[in-house]
Protein backbone atom coordinates (compact mmCIF):
# COMPACT_ATOMS: atom_id res chain seq x y z
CA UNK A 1 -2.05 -7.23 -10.57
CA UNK A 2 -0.64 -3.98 -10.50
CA UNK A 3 1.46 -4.76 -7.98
CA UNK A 4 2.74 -8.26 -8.78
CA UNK A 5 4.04 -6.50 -12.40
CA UNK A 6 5.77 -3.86 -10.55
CA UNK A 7 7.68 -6.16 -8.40
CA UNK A 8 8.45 -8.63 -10.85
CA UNK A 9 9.49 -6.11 -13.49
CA UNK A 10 12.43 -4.59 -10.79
CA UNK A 11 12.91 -8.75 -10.07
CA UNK A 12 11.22 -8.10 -6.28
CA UNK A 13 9.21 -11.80 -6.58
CA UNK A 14 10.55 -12.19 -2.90
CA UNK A 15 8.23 -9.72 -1.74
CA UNK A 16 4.95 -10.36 -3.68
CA UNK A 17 3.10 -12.07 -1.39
CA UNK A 18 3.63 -9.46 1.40
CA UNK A 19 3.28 -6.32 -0.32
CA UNK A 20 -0.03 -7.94 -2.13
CA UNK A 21 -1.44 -8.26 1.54
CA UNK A 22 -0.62 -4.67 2.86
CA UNK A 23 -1.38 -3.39 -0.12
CA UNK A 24 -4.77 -5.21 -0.59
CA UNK A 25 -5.20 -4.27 3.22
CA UNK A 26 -4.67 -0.41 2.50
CA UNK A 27 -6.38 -0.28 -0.59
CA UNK A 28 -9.96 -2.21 0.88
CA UNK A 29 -9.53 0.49 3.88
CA UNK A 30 -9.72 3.17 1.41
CA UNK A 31 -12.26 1.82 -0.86
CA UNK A 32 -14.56 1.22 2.63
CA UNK A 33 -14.06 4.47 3.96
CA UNK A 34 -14.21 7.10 1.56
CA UNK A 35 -16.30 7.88 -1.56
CA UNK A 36 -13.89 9.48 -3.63
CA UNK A 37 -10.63 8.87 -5.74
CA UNK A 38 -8.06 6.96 -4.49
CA UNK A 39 -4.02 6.29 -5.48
CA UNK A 40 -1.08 3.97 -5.15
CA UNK A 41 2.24 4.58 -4.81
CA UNK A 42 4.67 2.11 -4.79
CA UNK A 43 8.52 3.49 -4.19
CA UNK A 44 11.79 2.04 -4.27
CA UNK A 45 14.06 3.26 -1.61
CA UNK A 46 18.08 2.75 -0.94
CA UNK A 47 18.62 -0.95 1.12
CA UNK A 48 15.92 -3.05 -1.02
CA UNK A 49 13.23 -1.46 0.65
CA UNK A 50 9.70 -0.54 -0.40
CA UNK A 51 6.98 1.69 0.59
CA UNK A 52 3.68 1.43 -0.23
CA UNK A 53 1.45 4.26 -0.14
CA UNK A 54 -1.82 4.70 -0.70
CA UNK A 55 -3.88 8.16 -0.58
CA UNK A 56 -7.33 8.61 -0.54
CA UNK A 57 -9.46 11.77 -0.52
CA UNK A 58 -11.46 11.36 2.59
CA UNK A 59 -11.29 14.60 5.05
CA UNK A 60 -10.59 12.72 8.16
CA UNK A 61 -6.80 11.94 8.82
CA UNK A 62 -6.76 7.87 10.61
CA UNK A 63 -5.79 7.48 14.02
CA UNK A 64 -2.44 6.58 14.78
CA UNK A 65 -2.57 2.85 16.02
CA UNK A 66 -1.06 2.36 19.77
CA UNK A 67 1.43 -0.21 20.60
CA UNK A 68 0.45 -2.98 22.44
CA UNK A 69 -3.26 -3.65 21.29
């Protein structure tokens, strides 16, 4: 819900579907793999673009994901 307000309130509806997946996607891996707090952050940068972060406060830093698998 959170997310769907943000974007329509800055008129981004073109997006919602797409940044409710990733950001479901992130979110679930954070809720699954940590037992702390989490956050989202959801910025607007220069070109229409988006970024979607989400921090969690689990000690281990996720491996970076390799091309090609």
């Amino acid at each position: 819900m959170a997310v769907r307000a943000a974007l329509d309130g800055h008129g981004r509806q073109d997006a919602v579907d797409v940044v409710e997946l990733l950001t479901s996607e992130l979110v679930t891996n954070a809720y699954l793999h940590t037992e702390g707090p989490a956050s989202l952050r959801l910025t607007g940068l220069s070109g229409g673009r988006l970024r979607v972060g989400v921090w969690d406060s689990g000690p281990v830093r996720p491996r970076p994901v390799r091309r090609g698998r």
